[in-house]
N, C-alpha and C. Protein backbone atom coordinates (compact mmCIF):
# COMPACT_ATOMS: atom_id res chain seq x y z
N UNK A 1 -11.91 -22.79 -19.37
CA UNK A 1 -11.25 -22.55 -18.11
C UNK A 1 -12.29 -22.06 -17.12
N UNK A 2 -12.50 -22.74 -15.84
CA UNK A 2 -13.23 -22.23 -14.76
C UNK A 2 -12.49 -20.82 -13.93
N UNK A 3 -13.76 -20.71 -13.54
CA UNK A 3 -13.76 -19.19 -12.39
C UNK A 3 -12.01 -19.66 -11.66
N UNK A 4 -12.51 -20.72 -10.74
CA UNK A 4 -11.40 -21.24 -10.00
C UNK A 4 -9.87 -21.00 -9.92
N UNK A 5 -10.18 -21.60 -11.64
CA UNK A 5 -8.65 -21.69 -12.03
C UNK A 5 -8.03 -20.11 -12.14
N UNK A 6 -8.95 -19.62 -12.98
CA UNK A 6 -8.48 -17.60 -13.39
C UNK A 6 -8.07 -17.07 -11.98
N UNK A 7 -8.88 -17.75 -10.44
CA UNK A 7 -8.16 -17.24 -9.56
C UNK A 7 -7.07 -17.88 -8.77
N UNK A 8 -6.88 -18.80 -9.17
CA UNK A 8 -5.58 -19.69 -8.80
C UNK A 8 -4.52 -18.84 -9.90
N UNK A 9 -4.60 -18.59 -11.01
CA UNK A 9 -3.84 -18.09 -11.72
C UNK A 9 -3.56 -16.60 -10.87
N UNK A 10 -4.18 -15.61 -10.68
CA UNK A 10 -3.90 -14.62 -10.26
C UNK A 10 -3.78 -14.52 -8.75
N UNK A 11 -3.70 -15.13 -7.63
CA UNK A 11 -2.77 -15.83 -6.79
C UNK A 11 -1.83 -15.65 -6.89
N UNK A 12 -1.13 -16.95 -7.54
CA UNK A 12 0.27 -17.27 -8.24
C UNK A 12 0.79 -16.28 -8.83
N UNK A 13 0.14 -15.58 -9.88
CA UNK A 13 1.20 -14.84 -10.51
C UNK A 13 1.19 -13.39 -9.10
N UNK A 14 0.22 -12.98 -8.24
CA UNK A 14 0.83 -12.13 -6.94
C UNK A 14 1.87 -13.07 -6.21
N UNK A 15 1.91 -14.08 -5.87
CA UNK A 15 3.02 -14.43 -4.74
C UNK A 15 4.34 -14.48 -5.61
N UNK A 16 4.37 -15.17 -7.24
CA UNK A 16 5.51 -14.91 -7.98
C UNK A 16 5.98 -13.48 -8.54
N UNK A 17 4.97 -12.67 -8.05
CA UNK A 17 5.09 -10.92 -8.65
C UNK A 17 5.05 -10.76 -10.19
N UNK A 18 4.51 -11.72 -11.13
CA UNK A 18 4.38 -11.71 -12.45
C UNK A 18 3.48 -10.70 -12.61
N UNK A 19 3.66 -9.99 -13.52
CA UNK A 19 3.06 -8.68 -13.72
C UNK A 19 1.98 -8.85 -14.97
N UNK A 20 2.38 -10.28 -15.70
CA UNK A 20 1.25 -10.37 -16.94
C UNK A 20 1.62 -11.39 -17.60
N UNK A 21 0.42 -12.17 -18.06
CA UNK A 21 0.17 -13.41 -18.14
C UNK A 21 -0.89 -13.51 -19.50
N UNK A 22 -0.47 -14.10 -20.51
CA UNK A 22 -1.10 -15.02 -21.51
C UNK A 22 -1.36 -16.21 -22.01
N UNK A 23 -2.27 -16.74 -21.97
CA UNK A 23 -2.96 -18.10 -22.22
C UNK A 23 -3.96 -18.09 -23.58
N UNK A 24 -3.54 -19.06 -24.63
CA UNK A 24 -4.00 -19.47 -25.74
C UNK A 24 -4.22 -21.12 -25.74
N UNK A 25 -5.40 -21.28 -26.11
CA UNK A 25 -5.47 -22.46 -26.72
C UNK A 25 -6.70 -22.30 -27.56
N UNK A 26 -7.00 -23.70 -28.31
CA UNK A 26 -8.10 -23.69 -29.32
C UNK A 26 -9.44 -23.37 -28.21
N UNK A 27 -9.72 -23.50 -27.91
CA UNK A 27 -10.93 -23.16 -26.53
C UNK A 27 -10.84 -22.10 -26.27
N UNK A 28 -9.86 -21.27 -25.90
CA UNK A 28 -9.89 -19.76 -25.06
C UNK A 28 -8.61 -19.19 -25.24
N UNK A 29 -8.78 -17.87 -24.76
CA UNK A 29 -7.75 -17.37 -24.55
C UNK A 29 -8.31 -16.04 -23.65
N UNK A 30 -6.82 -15.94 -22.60
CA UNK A 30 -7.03 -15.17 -21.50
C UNK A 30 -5.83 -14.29 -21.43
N UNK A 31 -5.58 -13.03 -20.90
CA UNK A 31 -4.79 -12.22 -21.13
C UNK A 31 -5.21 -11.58 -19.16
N UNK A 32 -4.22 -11.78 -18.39
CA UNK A 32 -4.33 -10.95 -16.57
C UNK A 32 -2.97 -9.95 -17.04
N UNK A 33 -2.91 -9.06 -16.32
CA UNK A 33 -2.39 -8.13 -16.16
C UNK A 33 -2.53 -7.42 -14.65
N UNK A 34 -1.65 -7.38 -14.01
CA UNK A 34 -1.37 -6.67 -12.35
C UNK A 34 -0.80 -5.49 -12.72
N UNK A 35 -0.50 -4.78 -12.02
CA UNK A 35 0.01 -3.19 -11.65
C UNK A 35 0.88 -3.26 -10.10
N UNK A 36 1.91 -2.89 -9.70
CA UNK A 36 2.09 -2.63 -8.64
C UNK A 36 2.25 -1.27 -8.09
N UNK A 37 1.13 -1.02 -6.70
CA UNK A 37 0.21 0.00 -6.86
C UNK A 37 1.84 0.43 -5.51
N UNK A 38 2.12 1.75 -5.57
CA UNK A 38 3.14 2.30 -4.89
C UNK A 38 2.61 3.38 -4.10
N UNK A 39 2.20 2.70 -2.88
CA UNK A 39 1.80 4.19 -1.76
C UNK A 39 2.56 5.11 -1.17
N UNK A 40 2.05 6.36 -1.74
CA UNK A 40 2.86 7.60 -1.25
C UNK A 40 2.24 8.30 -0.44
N UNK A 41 3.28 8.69 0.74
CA UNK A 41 2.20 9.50 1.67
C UNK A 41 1.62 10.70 1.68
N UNK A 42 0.48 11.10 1.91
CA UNK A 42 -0.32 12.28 1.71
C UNK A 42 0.30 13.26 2.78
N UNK A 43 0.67 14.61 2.36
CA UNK A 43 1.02 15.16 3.49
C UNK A 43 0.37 16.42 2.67
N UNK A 44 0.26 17.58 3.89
CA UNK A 44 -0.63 18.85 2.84
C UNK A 44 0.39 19.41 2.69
N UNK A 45 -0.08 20.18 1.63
CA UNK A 45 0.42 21.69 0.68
C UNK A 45 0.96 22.65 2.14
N UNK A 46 2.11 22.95 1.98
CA UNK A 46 2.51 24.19 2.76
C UNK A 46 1.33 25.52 1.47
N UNK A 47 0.93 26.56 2.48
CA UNK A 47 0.07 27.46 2.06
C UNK A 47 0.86 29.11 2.50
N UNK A 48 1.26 29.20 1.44
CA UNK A 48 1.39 30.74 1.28
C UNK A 48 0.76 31.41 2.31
N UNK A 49 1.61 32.42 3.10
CA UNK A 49 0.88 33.14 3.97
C UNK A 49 0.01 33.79 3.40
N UNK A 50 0.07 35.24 1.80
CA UNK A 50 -0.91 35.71 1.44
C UNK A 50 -1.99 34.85 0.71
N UNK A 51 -2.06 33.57 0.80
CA UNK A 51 -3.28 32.75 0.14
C UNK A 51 -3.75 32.03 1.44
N UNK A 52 -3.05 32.35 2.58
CA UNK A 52 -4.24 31.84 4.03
C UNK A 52 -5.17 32.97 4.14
N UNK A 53 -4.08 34.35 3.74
CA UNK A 53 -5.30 35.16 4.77
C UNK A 53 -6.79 35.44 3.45
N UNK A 54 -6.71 34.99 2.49
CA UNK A 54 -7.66 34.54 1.64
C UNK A 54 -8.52 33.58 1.70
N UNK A 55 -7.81 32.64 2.32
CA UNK A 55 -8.29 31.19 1.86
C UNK A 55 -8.10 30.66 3.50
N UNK A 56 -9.41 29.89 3.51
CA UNK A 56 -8.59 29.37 4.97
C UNK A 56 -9.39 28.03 4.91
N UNK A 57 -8.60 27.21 5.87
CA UNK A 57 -8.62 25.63 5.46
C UNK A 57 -10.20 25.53 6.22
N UNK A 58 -11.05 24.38 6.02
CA UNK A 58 -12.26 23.53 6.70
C UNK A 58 -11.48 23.24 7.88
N UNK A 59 -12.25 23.11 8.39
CA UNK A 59 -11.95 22.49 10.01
C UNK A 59 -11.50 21.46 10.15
N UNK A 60 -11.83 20.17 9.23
CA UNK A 60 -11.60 18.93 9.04
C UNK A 60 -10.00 18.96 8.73
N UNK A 61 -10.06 19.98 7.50
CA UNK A 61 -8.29 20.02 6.99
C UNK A 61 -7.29 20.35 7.79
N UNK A 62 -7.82 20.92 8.72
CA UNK A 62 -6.85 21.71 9.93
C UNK A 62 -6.86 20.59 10.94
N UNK A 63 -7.82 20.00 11.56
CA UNK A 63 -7.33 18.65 12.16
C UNK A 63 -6.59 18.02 12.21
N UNK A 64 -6.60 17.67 10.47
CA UNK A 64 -5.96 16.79 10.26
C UNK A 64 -4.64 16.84 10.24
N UNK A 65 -3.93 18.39 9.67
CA UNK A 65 -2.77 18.81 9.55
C UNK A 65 -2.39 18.72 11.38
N UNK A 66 -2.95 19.03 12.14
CA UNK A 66 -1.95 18.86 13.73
C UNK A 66 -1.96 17.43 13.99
N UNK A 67 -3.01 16.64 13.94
CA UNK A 67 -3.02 15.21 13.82
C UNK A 67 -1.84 15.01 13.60
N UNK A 68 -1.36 15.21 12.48
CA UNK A 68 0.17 14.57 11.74
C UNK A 68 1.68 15.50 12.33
N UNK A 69 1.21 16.24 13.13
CA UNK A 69 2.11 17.42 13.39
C UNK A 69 2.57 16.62 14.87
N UNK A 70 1.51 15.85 15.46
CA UNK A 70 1.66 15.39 16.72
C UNK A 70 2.69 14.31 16.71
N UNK A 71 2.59 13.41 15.98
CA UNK A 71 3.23 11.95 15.58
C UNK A 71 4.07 12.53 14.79
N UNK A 72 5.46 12.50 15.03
CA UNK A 72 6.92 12.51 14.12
C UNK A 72 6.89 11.26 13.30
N UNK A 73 7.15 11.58 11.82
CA UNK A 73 7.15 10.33 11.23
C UNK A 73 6.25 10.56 9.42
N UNK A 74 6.26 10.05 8.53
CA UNK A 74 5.63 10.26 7.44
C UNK A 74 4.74 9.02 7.44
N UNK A 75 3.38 8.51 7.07
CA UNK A 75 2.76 7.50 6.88
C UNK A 75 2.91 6.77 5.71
N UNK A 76 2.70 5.57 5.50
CA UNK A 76 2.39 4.89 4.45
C UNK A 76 1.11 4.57 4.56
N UNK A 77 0.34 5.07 3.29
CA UNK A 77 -1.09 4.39 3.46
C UNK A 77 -1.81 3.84 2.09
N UNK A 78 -2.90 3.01 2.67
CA UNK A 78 -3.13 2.09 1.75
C UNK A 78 -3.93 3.02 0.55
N UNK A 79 -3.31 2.55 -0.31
CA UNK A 79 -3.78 3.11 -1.76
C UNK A 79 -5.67 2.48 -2.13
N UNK A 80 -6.14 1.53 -1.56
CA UNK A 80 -6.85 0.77 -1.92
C UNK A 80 -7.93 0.29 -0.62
N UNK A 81 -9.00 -0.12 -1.08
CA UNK A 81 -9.21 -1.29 -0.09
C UNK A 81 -9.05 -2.97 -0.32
N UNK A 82 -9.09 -2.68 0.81
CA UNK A 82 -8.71 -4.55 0.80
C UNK A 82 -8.20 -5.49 1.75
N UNK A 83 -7.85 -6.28 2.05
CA UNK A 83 -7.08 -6.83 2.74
C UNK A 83 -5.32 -7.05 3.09
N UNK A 84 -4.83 -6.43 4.26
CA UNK A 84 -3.77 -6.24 4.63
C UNK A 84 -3.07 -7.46 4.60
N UNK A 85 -2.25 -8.20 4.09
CA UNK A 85 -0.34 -9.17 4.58
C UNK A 85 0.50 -8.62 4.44
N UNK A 86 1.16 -9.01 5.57
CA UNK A 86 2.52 -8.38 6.17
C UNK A 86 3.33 -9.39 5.59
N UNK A 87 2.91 -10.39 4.88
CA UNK A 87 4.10 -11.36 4.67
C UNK A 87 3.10 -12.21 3.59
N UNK A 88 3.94 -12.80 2.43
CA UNK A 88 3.98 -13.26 1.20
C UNK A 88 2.87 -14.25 1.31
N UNK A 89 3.15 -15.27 2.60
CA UNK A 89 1.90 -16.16 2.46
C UNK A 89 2.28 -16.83 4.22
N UNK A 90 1.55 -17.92 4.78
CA UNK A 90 1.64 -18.02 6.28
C UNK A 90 2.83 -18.84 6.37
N UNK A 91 3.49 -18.76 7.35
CA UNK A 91 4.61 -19.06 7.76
C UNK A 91 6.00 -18.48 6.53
N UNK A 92 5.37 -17.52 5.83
CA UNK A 92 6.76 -16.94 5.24
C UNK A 92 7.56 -15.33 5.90
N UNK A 93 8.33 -15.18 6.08
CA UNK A 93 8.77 -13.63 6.67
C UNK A 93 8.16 -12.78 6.21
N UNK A 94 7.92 -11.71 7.31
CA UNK A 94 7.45 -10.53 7.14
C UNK A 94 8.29 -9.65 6.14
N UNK A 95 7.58 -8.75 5.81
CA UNK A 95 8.23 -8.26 4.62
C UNK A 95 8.59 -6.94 5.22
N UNK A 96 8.37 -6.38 6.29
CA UNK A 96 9.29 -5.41 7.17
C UNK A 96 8.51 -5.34 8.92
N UNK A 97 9.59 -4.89 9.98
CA UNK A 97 9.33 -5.13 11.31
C UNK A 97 9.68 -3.67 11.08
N UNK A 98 9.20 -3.05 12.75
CA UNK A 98 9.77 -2.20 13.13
C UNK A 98 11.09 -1.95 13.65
N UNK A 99 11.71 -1.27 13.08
CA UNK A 99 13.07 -1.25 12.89
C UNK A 99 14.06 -0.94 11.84
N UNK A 100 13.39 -2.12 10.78
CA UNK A 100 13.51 -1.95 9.45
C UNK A 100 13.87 -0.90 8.99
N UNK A 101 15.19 -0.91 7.55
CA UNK A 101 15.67 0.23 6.97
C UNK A 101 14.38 -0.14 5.65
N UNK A 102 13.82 1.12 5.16
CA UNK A 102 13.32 0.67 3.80
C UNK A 102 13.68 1.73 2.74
N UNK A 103 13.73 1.54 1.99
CA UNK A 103 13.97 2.12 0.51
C UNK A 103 12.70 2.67 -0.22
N UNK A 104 12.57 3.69 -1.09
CA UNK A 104 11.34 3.87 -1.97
C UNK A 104 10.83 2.88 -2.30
N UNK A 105 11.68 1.66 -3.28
CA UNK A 105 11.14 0.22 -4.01
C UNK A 105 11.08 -0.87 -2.98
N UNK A 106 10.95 -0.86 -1.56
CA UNK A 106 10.85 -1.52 -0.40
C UNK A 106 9.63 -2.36 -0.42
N UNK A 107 8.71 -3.14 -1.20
CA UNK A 107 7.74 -4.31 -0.97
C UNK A 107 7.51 -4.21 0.88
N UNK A 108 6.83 -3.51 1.02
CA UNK A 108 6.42 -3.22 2.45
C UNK A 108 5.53 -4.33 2.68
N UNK A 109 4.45 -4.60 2.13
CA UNK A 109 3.21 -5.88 2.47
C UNK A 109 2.64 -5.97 0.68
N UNK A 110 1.33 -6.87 1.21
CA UNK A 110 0.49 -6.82 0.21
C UNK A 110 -1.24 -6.39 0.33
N UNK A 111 -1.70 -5.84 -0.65
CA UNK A 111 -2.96 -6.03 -0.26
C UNK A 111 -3.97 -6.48 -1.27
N UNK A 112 -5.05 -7.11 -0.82
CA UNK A 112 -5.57 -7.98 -1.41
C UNK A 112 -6.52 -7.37 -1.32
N UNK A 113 -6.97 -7.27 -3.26
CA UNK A 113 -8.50 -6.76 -3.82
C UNK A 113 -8.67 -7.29 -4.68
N UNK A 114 -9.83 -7.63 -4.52
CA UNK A 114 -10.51 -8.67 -5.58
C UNK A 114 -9.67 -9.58 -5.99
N UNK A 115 -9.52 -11.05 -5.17
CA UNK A 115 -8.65 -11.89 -5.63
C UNK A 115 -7.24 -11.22 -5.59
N UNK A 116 -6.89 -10.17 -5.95
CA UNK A 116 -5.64 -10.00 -6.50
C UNK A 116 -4.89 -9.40 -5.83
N UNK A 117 -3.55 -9.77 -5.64
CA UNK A 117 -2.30 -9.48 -4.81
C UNK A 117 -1.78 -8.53 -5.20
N UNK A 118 -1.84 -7.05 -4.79
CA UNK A 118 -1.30 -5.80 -5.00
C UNK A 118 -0.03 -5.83 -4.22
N UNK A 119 1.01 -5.09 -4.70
CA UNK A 119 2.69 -5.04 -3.68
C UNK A 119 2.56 -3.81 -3.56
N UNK A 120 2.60 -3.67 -2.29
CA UNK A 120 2.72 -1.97 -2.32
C UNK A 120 4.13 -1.70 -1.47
N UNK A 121 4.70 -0.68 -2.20
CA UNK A 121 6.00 -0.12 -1.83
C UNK A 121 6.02 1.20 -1.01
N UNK A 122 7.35 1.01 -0.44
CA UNK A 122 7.23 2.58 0.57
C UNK A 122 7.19 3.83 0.04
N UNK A 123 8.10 3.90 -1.46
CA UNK A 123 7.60 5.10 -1.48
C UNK A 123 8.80 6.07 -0.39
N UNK A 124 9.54 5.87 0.24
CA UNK A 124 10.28 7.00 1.10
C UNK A 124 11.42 6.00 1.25
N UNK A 125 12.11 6.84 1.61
CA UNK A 125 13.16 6.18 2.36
C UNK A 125 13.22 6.38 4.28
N UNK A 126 13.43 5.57 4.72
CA UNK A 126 13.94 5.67 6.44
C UNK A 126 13.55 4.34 7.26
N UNK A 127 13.41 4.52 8.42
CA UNK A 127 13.31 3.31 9.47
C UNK A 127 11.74 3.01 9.72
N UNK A 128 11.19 1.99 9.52
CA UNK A 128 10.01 1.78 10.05
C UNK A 128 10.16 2.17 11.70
N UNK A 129 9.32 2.75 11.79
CA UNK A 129 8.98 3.12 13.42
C UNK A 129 7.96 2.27 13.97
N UNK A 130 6.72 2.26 12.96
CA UNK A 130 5.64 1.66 14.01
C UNK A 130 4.92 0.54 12.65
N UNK A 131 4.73 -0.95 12.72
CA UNK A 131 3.20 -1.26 11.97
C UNK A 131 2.02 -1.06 12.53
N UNK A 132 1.35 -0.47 11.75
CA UNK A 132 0.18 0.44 12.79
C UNK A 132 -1.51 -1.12 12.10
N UNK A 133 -1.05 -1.66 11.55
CA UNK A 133 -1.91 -2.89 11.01
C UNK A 133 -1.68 -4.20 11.08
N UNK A 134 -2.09 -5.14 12.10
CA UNK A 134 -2.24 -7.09 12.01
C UNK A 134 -2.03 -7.15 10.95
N UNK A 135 -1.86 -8.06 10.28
CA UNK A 135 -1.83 -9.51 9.13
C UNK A 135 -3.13 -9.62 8.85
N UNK A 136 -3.75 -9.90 7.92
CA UNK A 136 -5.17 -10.33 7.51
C UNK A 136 -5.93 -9.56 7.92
N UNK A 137 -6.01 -8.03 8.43
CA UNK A 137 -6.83 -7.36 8.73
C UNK A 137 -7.33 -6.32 7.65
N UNK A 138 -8.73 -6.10 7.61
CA UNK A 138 -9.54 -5.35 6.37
C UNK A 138 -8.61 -3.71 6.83
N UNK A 139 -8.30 -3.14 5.17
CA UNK A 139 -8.06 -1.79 5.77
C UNK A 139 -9.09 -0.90 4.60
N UNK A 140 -9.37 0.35 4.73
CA UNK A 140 -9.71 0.97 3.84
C UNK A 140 -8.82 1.87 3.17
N UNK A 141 -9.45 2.45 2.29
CA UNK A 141 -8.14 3.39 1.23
C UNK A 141 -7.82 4.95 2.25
N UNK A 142 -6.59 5.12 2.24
CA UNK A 142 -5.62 6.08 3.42
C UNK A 142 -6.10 5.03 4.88
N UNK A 143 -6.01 4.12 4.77
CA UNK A 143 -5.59 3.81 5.96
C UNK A 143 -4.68 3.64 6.58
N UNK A 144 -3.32 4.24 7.82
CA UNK A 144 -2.44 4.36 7.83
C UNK A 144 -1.81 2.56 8.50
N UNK A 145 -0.52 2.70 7.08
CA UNK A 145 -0.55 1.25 7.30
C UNK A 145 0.74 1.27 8.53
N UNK A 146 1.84 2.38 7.98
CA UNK A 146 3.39 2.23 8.30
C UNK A 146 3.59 3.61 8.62
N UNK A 147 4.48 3.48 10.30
CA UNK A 147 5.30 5.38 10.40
C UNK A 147 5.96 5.01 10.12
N UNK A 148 7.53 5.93 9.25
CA UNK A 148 8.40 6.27 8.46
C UNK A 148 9.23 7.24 9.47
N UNK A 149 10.56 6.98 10.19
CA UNK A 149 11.02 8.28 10.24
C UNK A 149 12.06 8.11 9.28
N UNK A 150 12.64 9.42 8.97
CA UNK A 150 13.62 9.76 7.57
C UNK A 150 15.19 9.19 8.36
N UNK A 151 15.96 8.39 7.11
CA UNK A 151 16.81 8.15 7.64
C UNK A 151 17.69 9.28 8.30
């Protein structure tokens, strides 16, 4: 079996969502296996008042906490790097707009690493507010893909 084919196989089994795949014959045998990777959003630790006046956050950490304080809403972000779809393959529906009700097990997009079609789910429940990412665009890992407000 060529390179080719192993990635035509793992393709297919992302757009069919097959989670694992075995192939035997007298020549070879191949065994793929996917994961569907479920992004949850990072939000910080509420901190004990007597463990602030101990402990006090980097500057960076404190940024970041008003950053998120500014924008109402929980993020979805990418677990991974790779490449962002909003939709299964071209000319098929998006797999959520803004507006959208989603569920924890909600197939929000896909992202694509190494050949392979990751499903990533919301993870929360509520209304998409914003897609904060194009179609086919590179994201890196916490990159914020989706705002969330709570139903």
């Amino acid at each position: 079996m060529e390179l080719k084919q192993i990635k035509e196989l793992m393709a297919a089994m992302g757009r069919s969502g097959t989670k694992r795949l075995a192939l035997k014959t007298s020549e070879y045998e191949i065994e793929l296996e996917r994961e569907t990777v479920c992004a949850f959003p990072l939000e910080p630790m509420p901190i004990h008042p007597e463990m602030h006046k101990r402990h006090t956050l980097p500057k960076a950490e404190t940024a970041l906490h008003h950053e998120r304080e500014e924008v109402a809403g929980t993020y979805i972000t990418s677990p991974m790097v790779g490449t962002f779809y909003n939709a299964s393959g071209p000319g098929e529906a998006l797999f959520v707009r803004a507006g959208d009700k989603v569920e924890k097990n909600t197939v929000v997009c896909i992202i694509e690493a190494m050949k392979v079609m990751n499903e990533i789910k919301a993870g929360v429940s509520g209304m998409v507010e914003e897609v904060m990412v194009e179609g086919g665009s590179p994201v890196e890992f916490g990159s914020k893909l989706f705002r969330i407000t709570p139903n």
